[in-house]
N, C-alpha and C. Protein backbone atom coordinates (compact mmCIF):
# COMPACT_ATOMS: atom_id res chain seq x y z
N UNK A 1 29.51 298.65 70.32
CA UNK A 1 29.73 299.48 69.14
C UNK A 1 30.51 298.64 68.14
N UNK A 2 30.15 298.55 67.12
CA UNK A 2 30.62 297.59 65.82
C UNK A 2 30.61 299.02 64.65
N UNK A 3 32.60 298.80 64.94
CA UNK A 3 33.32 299.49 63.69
C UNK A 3 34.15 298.56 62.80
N UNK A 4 33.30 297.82 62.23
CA UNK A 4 33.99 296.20 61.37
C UNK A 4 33.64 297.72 60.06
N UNK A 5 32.89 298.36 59.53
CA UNK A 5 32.40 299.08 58.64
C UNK A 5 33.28 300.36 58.13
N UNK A 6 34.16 300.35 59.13
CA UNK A 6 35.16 301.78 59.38
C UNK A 6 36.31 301.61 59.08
N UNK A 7 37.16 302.13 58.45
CA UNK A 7 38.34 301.51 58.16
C UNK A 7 39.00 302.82 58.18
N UNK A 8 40.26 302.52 58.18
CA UNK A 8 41.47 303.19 58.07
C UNK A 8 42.54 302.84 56.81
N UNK A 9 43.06 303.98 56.07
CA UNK A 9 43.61 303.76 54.51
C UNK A 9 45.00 304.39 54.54
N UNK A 10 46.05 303.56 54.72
CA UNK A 10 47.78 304.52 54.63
C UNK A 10 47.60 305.60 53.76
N UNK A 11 47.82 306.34 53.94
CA UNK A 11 48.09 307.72 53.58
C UNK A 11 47.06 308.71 52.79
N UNK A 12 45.55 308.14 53.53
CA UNK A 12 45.02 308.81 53.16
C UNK A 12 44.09 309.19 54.39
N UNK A 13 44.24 310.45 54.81
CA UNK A 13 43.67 310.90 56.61
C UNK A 13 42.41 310.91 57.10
N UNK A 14 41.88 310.39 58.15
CA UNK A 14 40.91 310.30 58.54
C UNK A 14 40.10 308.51 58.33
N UNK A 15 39.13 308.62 58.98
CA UNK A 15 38.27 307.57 59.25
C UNK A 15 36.95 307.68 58.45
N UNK A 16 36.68 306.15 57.32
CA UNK A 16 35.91 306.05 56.05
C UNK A 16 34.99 304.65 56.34
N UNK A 17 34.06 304.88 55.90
CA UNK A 17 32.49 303.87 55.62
C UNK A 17 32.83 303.14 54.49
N UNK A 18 32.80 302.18 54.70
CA UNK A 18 32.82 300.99 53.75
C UNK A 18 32.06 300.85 52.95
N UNK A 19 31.53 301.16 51.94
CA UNK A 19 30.14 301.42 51.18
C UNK A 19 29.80 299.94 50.52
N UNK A 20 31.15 299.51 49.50
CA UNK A 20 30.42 298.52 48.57
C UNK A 20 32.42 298.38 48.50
N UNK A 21 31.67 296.80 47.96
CA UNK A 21 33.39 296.18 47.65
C UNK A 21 32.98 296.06 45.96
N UNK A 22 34.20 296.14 45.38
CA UNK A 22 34.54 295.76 43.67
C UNK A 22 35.08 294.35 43.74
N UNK A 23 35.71 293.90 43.09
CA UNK A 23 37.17 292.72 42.80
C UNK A 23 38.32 293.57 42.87
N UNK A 24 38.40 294.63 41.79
CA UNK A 24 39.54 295.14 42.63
C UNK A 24 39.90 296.21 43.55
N UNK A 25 38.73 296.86 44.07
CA UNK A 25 38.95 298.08 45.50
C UNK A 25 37.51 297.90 46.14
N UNK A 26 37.79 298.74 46.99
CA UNK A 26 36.68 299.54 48.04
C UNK A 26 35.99 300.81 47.48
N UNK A 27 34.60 300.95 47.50
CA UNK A 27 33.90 302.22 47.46
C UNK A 27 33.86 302.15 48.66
N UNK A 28 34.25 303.96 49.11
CA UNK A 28 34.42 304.43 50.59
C UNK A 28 33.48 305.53 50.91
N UNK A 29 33.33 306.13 51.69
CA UNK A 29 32.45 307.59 52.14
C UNK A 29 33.91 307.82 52.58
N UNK A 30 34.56 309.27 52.07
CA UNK A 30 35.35 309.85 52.63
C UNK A 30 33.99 310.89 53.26
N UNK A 31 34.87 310.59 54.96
CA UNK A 31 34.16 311.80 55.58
C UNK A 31 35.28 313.45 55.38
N UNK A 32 36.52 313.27 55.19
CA UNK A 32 37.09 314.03 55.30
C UNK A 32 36.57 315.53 53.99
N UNK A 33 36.52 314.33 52.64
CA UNK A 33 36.61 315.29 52.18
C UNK A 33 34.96 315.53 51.46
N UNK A 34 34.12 314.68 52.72
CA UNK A 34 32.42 314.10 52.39
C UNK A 34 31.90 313.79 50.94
N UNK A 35 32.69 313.31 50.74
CA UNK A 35 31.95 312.44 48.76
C UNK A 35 32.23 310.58 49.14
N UNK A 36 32.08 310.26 47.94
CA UNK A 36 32.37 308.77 47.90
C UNK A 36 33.37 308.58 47.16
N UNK A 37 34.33 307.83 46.84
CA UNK A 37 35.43 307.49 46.30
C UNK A 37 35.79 305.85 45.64
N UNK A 38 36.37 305.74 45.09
CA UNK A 38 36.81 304.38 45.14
C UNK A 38 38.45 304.03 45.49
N UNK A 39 38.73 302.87 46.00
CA UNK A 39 39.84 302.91 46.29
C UNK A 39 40.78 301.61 45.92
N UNK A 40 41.64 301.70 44.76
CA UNK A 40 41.70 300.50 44.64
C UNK A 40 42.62 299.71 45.74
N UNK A 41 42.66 298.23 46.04
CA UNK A 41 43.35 297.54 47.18
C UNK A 41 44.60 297.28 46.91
N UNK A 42 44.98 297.34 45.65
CA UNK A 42 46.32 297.15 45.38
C UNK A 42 47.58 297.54 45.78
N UNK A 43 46.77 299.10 45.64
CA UNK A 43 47.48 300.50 45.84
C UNK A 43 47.30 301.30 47.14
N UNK A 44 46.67 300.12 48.52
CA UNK A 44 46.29 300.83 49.11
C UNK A 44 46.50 299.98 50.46
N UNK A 45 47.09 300.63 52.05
CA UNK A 45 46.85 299.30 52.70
C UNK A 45 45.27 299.75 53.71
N UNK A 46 44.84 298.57 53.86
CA UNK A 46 43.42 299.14 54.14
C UNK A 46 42.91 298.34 55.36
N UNK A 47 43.31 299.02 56.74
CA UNK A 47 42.53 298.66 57.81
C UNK A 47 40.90 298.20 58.16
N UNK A 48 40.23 297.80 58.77
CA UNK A 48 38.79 297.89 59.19
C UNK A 48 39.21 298.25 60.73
N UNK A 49 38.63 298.94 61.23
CA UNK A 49 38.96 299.21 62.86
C UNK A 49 38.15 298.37 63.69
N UNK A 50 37.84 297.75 63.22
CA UNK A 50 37.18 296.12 64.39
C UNK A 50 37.99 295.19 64.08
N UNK A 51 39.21 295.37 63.61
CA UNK A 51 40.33 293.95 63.48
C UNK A 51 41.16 294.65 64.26
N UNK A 52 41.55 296.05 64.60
CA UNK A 52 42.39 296.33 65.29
C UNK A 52 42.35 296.18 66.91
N UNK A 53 43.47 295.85 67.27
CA UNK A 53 43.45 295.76 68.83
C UNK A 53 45.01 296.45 69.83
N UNK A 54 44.73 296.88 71.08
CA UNK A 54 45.82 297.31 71.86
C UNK A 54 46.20 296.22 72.55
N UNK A 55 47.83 296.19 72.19
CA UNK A 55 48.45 295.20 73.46
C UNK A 55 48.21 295.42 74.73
N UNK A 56 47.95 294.55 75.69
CA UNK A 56 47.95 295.02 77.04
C UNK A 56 48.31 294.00 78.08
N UNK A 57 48.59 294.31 79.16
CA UNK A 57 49.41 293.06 80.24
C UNK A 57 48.30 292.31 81.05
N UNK A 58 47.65 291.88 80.68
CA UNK A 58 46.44 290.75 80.73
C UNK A 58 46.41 289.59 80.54
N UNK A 59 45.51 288.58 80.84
CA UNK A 59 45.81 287.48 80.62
C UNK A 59 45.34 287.13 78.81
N UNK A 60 44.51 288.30 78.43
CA UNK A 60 43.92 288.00 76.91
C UNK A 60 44.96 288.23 75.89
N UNK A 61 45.78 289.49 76.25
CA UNK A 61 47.37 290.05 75.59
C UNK A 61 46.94 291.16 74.98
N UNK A 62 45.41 291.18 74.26
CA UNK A 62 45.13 292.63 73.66
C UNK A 62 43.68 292.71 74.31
N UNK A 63 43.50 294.11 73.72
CA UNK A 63 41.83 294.57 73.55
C UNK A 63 41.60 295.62 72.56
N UNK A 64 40.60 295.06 72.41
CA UNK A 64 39.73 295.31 70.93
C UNK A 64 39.75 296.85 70.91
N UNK A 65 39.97 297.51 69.87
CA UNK A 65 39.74 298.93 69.90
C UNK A 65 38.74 300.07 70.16
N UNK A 66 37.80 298.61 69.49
CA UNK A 66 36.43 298.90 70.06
C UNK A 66 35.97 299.60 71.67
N UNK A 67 36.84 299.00 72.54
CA UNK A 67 36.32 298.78 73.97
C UNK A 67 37.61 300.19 74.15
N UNK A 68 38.60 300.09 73.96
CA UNK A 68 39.48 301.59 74.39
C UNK A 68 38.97 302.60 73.88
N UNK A 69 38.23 302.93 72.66
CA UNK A 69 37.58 303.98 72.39
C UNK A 69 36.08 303.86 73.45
N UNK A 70 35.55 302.95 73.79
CA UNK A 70 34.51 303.50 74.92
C UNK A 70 34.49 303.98 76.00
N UNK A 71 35.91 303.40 76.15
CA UNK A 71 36.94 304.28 77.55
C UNK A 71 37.24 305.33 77.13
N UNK A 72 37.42 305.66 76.28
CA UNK A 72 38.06 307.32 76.18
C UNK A 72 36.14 307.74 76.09
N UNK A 73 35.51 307.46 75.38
CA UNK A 73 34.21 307.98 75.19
C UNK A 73 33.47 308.09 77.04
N UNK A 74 33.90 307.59 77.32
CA UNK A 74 32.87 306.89 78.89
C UNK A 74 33.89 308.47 80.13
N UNK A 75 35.46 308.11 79.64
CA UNK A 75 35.97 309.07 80.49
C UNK A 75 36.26 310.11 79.97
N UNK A 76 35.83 311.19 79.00
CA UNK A 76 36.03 312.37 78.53
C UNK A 76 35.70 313.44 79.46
N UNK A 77 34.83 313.41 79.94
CA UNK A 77 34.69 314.71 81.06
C UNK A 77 35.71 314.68 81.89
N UNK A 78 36.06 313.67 82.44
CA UNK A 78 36.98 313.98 83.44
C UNK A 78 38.26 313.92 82.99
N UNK A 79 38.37 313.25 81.74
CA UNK A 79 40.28 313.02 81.18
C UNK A 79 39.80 312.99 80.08
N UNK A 80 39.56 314.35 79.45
CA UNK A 80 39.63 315.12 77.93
C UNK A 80 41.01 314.30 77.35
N UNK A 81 40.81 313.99 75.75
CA UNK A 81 41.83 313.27 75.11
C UNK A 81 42.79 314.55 75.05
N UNK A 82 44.15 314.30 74.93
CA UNK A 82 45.42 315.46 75.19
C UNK A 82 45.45 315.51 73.61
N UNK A 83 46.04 316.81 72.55
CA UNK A 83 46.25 316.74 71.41
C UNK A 83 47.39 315.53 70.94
N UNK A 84 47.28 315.13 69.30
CA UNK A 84 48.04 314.15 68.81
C UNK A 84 49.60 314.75 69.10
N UNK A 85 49.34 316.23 68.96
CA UNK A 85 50.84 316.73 68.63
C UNK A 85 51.43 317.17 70.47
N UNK A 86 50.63 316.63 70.89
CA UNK A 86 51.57 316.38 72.82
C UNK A 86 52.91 315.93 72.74
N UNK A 87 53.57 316.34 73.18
CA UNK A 87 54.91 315.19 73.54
C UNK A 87 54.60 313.73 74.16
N UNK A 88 55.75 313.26 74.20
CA UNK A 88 55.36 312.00 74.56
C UNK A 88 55.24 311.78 75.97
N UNK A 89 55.73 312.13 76.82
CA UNK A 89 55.32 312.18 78.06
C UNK A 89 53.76 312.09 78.18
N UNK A 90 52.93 313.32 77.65
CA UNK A 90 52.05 314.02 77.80
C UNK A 90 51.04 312.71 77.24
N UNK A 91 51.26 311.85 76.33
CA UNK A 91 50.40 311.47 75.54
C UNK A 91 50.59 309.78 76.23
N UNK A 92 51.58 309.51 77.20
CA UNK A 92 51.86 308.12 77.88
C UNK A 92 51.11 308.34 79.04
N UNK A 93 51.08 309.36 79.42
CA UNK A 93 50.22 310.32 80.52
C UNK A 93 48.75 309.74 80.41
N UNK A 94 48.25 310.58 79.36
CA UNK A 94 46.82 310.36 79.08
C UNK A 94 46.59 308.84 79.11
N UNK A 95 47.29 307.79 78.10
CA UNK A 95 46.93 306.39 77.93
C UNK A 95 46.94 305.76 79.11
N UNK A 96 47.90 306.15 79.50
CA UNK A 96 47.80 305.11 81.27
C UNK A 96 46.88 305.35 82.05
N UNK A 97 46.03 306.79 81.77
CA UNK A 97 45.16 306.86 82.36
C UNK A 97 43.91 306.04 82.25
N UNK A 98 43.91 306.25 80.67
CA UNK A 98 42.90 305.50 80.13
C UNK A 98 42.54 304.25 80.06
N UNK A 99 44.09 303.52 79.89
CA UNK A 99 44.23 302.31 79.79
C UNK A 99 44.93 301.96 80.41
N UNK A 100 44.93 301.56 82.13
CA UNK A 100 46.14 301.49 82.86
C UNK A 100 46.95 299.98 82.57
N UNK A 101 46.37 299.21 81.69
CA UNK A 101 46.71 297.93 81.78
C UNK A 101 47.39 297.91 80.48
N UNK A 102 47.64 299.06 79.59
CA UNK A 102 48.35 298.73 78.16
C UNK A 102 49.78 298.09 78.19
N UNK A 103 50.38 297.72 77.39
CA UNK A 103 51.67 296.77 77.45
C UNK A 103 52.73 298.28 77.00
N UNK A 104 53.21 298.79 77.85
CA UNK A 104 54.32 299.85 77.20
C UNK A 104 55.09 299.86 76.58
N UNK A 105 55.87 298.48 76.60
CA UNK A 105 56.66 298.16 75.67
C UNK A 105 56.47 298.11 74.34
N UNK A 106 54.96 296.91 74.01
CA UNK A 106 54.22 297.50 72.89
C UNK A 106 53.97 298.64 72.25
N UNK A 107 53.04 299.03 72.94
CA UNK A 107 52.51 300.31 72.08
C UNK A 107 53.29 301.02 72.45
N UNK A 108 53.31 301.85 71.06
CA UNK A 108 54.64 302.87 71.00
C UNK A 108 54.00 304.10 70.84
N UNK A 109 54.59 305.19 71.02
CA UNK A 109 53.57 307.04 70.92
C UNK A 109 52.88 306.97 69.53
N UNK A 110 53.18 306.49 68.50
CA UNK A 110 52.70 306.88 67.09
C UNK A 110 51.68 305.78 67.33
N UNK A 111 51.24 304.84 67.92
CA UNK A 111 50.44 303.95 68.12
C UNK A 111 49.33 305.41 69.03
N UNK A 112 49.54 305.16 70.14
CA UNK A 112 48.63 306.43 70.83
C UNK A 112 48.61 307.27 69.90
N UNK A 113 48.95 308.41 69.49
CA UNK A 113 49.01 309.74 68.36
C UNK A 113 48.17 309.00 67.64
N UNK A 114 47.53 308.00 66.85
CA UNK A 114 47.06 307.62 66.03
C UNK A 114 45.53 306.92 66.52
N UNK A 115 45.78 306.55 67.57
CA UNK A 115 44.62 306.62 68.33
C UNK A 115 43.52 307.49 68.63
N UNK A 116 44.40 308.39 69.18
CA UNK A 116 44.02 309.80 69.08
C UNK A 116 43.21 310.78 68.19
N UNK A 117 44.15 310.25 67.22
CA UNK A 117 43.49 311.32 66.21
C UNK A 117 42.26 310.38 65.24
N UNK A 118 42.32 309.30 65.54
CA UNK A 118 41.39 308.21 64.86
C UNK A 118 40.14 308.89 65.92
N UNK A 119 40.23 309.17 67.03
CA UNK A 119 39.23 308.92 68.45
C UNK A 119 38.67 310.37 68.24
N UNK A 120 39.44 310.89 67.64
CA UNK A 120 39.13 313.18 67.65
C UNK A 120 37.97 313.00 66.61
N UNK A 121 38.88 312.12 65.42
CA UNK A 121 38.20 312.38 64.25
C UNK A 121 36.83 311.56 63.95
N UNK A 122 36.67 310.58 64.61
CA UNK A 122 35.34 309.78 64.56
C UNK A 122 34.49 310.66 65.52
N UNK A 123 34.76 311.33 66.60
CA UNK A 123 34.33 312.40 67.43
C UNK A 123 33.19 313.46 66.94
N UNK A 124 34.54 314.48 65.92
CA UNK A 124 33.88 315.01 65.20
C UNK A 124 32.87 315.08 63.79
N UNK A 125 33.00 313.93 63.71
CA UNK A 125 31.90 313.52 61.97
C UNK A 125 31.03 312.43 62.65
N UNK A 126 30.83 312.40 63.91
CA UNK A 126 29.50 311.66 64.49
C UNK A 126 29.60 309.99 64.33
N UNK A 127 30.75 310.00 64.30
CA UNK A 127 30.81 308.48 63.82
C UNK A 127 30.49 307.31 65.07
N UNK A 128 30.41 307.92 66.40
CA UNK A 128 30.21 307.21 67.11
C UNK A 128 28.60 306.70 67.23
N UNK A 129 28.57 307.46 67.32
CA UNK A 129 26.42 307.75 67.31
C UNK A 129 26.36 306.87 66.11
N UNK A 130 26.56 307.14 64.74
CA UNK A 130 26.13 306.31 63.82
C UNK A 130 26.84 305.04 64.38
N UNK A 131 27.55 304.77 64.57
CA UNK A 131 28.17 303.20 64.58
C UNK A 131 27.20 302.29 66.04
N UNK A 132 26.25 303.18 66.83
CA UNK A 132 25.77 303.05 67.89
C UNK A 132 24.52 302.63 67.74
N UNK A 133 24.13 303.46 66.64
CA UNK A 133 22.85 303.50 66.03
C UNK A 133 22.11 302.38 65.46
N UNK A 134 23.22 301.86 64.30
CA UNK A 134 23.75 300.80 63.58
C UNK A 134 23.79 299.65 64.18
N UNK A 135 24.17 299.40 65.39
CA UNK A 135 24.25 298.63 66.21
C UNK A 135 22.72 298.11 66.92
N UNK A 136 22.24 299.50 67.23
CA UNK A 136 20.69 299.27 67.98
C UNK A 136 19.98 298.68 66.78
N UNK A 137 19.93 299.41 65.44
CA UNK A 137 18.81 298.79 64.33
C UNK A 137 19.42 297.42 64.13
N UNK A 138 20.66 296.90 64.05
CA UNK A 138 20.88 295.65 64.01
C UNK A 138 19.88 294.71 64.67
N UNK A 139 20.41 294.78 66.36
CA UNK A 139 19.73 294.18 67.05
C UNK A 139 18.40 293.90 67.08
N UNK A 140 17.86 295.16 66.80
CA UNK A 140 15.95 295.51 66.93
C UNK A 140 15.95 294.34 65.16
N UNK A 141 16.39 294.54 64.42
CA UNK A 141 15.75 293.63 63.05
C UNK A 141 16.57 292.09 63.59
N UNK A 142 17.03 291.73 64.00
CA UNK A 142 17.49 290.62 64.51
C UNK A 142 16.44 290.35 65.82
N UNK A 143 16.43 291.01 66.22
CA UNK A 143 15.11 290.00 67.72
C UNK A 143 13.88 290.26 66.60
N UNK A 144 13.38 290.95 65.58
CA UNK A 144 11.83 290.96 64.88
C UNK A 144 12.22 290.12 64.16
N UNK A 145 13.38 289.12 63.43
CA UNK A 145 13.43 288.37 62.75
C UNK A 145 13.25 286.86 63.60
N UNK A 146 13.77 286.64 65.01
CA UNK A 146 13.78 285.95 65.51
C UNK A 146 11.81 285.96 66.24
N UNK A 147 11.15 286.76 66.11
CA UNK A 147 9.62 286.63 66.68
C UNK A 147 9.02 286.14 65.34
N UNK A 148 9.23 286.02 64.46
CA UNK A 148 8.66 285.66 62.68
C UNK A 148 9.14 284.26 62.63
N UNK A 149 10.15 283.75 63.72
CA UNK A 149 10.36 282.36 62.83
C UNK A 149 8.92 281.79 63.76
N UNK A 150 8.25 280.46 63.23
CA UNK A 150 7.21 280.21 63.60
C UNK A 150 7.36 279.04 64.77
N UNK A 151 6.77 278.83 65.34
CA UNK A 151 7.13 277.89 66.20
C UNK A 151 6.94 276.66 66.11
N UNK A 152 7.55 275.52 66.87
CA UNK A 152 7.88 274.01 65.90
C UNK A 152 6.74 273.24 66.39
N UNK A 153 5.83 272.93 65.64
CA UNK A 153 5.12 271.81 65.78
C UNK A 153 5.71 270.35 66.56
N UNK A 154 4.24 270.43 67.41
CA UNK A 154 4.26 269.42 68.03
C UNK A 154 4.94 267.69 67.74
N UNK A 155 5.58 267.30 68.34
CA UNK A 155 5.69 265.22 67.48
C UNK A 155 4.44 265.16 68.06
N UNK A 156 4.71 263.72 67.69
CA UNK A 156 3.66 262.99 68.06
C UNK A 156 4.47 262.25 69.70
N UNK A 157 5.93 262.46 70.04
CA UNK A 157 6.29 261.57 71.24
C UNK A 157 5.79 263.19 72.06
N UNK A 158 5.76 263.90 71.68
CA UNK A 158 5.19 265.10 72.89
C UNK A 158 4.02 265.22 73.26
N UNK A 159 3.22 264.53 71.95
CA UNK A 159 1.11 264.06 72.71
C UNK A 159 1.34 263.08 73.67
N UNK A 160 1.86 262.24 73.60
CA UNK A 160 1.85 261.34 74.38
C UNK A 160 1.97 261.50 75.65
């Protein structure tokens, strides 16, 4: 799943489509409030959620956000995400479940809480499926681009 396209914007809620860049902002798809917007960068700090990653006690030190949201996606039936507004117990609870290898010291509750509600909210506006989707048509026009290149003529040290 490739969310390089998805970003996250300080203080403005929820998870947005990258539409088109300016010089000076981002055109976005707010799903929240479903129109398009512009946003300038100046005035704005502006995540992509495929740069983000969780600390964890590994030999790599993080992992991609990408891959902890497939864990929460992969284990939802059996360990439903707990609400953002859990206590903290409740919400160190859930992550260790999820992620038994996270660095605790690191990540802190507003790190999870934000996870969370990044993971609810891409949930509910289908963002996973599209970002899945996106992914499959990638691939499929990338292997039909790779059957079109033509194949290399023979030398002459290969007649031989």
């Amino acid at each position: 799943m490739n969310l390089d396209k998805f970003l996250v914007i300080a203080g403005v809620p929820g998870v947005h489509k990258l539409i088109s860049t300016r010089n000076n902002g981002l055109l976005i798809e707010d799903r929240k409030e479903k129109r398009t917007r512009f946003v300038p960068v100046r005035q704005n700090q502006i995540t992509p959620l495929g740069t983000v990653a969780v600390y964890v006690e590994t030999e790599e030190g993080t992992i991609p956000l990408t891959e902890v949201f497939q864990k929460m996606l992969d284990q939802q039936e059996t360990i439903p995400p707990v609400p953002p507004t859990s206590n903290s117990v409740e919400l160190r609870e859930y992550f260790t479940k999820i992620l038994p290898e996270h660095d605790s010291d690191q990540v802190h509750i507003n790190d999870i809480k934000k996870c969370i509600k990044w993971f609810s909210f891409m949930q509910e506006n289908g963002i996973f499926e599209e970002a899945k989707r996106e992914e499959v048509e990638a691939k499929a026009a990338e292997a039909e681009k790779e059957a079109e290149k033509p194949a290399k003529p023979k030398s002459k040290a290969d007649k031989a």
